[in-house]
N, C-alpha and C. Protein backbone atom coordinates (compact mmCIF):
# COMPACT_ATOMS: atom_id res chain seq x y z
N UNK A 1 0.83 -1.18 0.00
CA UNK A 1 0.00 0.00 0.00
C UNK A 1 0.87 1.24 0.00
N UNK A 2 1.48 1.22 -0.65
CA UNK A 2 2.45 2.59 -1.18
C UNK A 2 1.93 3.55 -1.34
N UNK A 3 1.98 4.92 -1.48
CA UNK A 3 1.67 6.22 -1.78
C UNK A 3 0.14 6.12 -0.86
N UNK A 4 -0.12 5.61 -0.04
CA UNK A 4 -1.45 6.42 0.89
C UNK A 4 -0.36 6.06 2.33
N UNK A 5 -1.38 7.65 3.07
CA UNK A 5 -1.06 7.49 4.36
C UNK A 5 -1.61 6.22 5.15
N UNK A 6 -1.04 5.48 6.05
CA UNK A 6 -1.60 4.91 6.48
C UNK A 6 -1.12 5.01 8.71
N UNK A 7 -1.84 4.47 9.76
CA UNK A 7 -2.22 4.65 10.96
C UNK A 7 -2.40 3.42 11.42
N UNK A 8 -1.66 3.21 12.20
CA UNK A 8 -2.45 1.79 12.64
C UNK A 8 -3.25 1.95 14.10
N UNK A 9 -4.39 1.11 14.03
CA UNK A 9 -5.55 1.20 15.10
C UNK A 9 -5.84 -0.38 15.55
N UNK A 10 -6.44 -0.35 16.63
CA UNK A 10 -6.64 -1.91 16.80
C UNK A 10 -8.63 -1.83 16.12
N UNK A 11 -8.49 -3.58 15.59
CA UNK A 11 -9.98 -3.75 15.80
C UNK A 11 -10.67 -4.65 16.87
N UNK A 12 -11.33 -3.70 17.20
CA UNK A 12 -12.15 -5.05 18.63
C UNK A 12 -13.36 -5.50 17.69
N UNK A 13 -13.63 -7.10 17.65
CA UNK A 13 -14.27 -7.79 16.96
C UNK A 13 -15.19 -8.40 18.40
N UNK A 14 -16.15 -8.29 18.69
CA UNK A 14 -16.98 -9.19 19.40
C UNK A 14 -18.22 -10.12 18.89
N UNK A 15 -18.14 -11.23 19.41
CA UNK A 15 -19.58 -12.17 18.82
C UNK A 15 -20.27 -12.85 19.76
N UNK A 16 -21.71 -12.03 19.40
CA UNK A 16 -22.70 -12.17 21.09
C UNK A 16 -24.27 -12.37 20.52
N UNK A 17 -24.80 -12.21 21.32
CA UNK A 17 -26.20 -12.84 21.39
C UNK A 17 -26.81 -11.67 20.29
N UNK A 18 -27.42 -12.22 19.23
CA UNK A 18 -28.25 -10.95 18.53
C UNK A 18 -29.09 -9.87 19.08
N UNK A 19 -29.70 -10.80 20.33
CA UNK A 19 -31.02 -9.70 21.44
C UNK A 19 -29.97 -8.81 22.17
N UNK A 20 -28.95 -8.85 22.16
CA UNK A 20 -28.05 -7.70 22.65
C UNK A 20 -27.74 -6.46 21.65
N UNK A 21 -28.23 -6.93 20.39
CA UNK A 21 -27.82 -5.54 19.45
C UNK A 21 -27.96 -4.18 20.42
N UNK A 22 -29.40 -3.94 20.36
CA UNK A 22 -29.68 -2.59 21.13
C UNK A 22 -28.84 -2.46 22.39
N UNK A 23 -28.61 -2.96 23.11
CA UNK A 23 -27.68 -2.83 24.09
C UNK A 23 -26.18 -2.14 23.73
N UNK A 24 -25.70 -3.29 22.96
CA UNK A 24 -24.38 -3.11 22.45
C UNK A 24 -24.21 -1.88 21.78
N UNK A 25 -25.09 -1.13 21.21
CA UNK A 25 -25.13 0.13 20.24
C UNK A 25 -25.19 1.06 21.24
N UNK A 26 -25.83 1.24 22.28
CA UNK A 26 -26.24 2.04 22.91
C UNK A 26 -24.84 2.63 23.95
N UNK A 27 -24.47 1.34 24.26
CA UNK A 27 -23.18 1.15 25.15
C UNK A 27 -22.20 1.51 24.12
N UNK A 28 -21.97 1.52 23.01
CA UNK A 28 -21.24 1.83 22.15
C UNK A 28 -21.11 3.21 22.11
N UNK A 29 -22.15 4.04 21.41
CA UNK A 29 -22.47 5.20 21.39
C UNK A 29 -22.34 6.23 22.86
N UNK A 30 -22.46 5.36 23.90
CA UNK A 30 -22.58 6.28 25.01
C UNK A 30 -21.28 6.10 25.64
N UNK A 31 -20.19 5.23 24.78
CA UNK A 31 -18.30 5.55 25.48
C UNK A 31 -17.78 6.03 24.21
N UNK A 32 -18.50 6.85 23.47
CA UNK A 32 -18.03 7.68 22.06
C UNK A 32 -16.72 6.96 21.14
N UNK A 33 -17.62 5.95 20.96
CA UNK A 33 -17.46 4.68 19.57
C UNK A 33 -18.20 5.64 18.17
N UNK A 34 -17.24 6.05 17.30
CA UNK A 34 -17.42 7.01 16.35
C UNK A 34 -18.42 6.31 15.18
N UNK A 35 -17.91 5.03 15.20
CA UNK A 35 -18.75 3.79 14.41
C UNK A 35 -18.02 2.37 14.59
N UNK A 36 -19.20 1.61 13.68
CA UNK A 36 -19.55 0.06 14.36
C UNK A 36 -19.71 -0.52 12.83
N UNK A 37 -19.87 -1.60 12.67
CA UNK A 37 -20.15 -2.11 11.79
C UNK A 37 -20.59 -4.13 12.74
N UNK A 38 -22.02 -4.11 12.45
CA UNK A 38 -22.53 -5.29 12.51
C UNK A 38 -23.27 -6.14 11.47
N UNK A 39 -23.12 -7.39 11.62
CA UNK A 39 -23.26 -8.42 10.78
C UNK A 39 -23.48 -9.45 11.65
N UNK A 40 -24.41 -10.10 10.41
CA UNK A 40 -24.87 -11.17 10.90
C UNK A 40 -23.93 -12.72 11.56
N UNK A 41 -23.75 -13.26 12.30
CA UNK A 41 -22.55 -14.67 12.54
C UNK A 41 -23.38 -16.11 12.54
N UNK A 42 -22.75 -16.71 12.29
CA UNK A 42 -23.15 -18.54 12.51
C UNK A 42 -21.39 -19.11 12.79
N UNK A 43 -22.15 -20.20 13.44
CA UNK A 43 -20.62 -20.64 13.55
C UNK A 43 -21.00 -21.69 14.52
N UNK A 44 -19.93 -22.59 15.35
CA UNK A 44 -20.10 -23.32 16.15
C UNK A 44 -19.12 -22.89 17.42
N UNK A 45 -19.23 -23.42 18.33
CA UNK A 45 -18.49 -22.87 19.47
C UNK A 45 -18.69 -23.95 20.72
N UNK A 46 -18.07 -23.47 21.81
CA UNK A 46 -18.26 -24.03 23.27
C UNK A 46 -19.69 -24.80 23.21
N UNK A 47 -20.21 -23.91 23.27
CA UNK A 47 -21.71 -23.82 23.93
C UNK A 47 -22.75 -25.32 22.85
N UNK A 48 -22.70 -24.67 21.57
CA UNK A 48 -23.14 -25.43 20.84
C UNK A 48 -23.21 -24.51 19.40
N UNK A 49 -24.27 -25.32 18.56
CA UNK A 49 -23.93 -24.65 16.48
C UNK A 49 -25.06 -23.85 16.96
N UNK A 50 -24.62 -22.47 16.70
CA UNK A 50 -25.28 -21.33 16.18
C UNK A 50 -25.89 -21.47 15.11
N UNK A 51 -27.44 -21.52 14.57
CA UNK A 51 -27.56 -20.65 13.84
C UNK A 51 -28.54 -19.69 13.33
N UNK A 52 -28.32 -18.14 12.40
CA UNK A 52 -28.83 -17.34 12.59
C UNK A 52 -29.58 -17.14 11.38
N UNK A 53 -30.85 -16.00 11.87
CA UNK A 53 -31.87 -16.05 10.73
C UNK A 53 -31.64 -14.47 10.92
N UNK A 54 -31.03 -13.75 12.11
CA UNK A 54 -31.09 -11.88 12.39
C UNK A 54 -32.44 -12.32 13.37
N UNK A 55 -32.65 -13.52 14.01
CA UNK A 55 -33.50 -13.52 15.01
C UNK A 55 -33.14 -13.33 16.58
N UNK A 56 -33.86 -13.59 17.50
CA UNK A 56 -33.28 -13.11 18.64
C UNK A 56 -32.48 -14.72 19.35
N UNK A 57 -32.44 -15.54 18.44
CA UNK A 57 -31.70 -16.83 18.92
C UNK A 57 -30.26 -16.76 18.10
N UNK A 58 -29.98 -15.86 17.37
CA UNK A 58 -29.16 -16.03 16.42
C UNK A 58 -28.16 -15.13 17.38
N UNK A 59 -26.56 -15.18 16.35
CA UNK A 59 -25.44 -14.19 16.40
C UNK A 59 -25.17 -12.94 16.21
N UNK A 60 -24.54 -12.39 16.66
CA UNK A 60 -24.04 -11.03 15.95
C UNK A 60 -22.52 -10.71 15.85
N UNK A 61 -21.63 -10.35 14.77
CA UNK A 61 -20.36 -10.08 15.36
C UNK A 61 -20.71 -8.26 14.37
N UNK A 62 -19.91 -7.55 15.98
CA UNK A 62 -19.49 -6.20 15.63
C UNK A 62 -18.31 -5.93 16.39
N UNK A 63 -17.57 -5.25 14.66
CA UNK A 63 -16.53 -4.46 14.82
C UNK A 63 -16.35 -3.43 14.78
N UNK A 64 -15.29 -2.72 15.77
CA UNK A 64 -15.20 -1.44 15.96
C UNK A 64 -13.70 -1.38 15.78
N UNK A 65 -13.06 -0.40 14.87
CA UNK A 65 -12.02 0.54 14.62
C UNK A 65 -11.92 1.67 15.44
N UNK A 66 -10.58 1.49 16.06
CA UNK A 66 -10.67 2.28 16.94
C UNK A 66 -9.08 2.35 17.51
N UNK A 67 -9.04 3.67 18.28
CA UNK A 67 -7.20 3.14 19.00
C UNK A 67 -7.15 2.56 20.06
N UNK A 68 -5.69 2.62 20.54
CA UNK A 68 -5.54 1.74 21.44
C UNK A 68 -6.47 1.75 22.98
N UNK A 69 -6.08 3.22 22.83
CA UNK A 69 -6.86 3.61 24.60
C UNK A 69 -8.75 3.19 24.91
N UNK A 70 -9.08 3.28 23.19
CA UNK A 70 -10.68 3.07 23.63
C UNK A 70 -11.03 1.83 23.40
N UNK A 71 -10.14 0.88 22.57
CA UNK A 71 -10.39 -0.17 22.42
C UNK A 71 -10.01 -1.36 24.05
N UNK A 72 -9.42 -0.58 24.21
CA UNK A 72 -8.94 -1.17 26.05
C UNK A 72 -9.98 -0.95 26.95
N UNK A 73 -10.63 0.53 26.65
CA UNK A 73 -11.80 0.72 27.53
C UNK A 73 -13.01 0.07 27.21
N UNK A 74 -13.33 -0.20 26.22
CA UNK A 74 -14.64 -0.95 25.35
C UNK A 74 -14.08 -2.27 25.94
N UNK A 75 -13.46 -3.07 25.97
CA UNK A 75 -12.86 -4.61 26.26
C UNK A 75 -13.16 -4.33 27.59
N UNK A 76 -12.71 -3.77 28.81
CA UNK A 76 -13.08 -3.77 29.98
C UNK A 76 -14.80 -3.91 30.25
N UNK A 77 -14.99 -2.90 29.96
CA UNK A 77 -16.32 -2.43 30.04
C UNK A 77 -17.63 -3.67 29.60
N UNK A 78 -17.35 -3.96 28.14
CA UNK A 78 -18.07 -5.26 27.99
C UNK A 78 -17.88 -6.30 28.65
N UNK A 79 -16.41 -6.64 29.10
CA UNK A 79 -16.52 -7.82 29.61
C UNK A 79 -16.93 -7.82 31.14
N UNK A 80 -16.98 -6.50 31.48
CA UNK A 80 -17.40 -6.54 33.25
C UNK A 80 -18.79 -6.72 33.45
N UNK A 81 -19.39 -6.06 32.17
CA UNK A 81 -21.36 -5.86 32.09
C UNK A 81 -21.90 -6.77 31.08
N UNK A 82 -21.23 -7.92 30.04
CA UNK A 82 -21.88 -8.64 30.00
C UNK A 82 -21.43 -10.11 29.80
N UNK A 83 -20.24 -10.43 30.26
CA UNK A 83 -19.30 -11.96 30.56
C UNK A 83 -20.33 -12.73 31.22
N UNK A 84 -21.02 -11.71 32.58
CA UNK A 84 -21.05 -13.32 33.19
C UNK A 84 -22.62 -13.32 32.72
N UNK A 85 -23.61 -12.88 31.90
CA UNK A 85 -24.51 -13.63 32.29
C UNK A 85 -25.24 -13.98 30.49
N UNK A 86 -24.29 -13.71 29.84
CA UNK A 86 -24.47 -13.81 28.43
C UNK A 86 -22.91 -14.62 27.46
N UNK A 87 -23.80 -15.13 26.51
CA UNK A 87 -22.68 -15.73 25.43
C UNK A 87 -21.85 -15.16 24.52
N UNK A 88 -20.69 -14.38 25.05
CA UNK A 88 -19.64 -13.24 23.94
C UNK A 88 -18.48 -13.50 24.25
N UNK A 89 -18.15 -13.22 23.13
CA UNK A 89 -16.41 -13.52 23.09
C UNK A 89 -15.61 -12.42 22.46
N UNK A 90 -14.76 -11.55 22.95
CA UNK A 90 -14.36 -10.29 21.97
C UNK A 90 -12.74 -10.65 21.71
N UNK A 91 -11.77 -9.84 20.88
CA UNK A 91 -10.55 -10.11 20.64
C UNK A 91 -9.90 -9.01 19.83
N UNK A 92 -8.67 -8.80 19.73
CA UNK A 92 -8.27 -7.06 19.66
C UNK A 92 -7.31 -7.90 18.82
N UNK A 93 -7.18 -6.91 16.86
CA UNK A 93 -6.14 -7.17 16.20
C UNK A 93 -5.68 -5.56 15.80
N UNK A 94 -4.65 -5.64 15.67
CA UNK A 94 -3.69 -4.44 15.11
C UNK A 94 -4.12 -4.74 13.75
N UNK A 95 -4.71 -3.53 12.81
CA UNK A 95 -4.85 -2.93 11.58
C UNK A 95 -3.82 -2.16 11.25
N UNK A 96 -4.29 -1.83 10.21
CA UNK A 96 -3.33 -0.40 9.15
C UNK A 96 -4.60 0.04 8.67
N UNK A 97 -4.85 1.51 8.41
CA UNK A 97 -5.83 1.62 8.34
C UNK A 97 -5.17 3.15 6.99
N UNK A 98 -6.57 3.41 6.42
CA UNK A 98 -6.47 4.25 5.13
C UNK A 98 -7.35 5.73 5.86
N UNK A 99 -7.41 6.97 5.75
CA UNK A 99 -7.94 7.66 6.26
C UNK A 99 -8.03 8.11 7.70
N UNK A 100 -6.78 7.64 8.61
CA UNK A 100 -7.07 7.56 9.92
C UNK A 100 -8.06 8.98 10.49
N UNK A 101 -8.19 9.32 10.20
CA UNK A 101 -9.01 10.66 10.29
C UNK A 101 -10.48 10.53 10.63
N UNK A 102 -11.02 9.01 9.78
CA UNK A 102 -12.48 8.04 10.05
C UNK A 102 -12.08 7.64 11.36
N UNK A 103 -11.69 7.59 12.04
CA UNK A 103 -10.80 6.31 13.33
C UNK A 103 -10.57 7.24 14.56
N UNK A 104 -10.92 6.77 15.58
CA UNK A 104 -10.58 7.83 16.99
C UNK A 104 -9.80 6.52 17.17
């Protein structure tokens, strides 16, 4: 990727219960998460095979771009308010990113 600037940011990827969307957005929006991007998940896991229709039995994975400091605070935060009594799993990768300017 030559001739563009590029920034690197981490992405926090989480995959949780679909009936948590509204939650997760809200909690998102209210620790000034600039944007999100969610999609639908299936998959198999611990627990047992997921799978999803965008119903309230189904998956969700959302990612957030973001830096280091808020992606540390978002990882705390979810996992203190919803580990123990719901099915999510989150995980933090280092990007390169195009526009860091889109990106807190």
């Amino acid at each position: 990727m030559t001739g563009a600037a590029q920034t690197q940011r981490k992405l926090l990827t989480v995959i949780t219960e679909a009936n948590l969307e509204r939650d997760l957005t809200r909690e998102l929006d209210a620790l000034g998460v600039g944007g999100y991007t969610i999609t639908d998940a299936r998959g198999r896991g611990e627990q047992e095979a997921r799978r999803s229709s965008w119903g309230h039995t189904g998956n969700i994975r959302v990612e957030v771009v973001c830096d280091t400091p808020l992606a540390e605070h978002l990882l705390g935060r979810l996992r203190d308010k919803y580990y123990e009594h719901y099915s999510i799993v989150m995980w933090v990768q280092d990007v390169e990113v195009l526009r860091p300017g889109k990106f807190r």
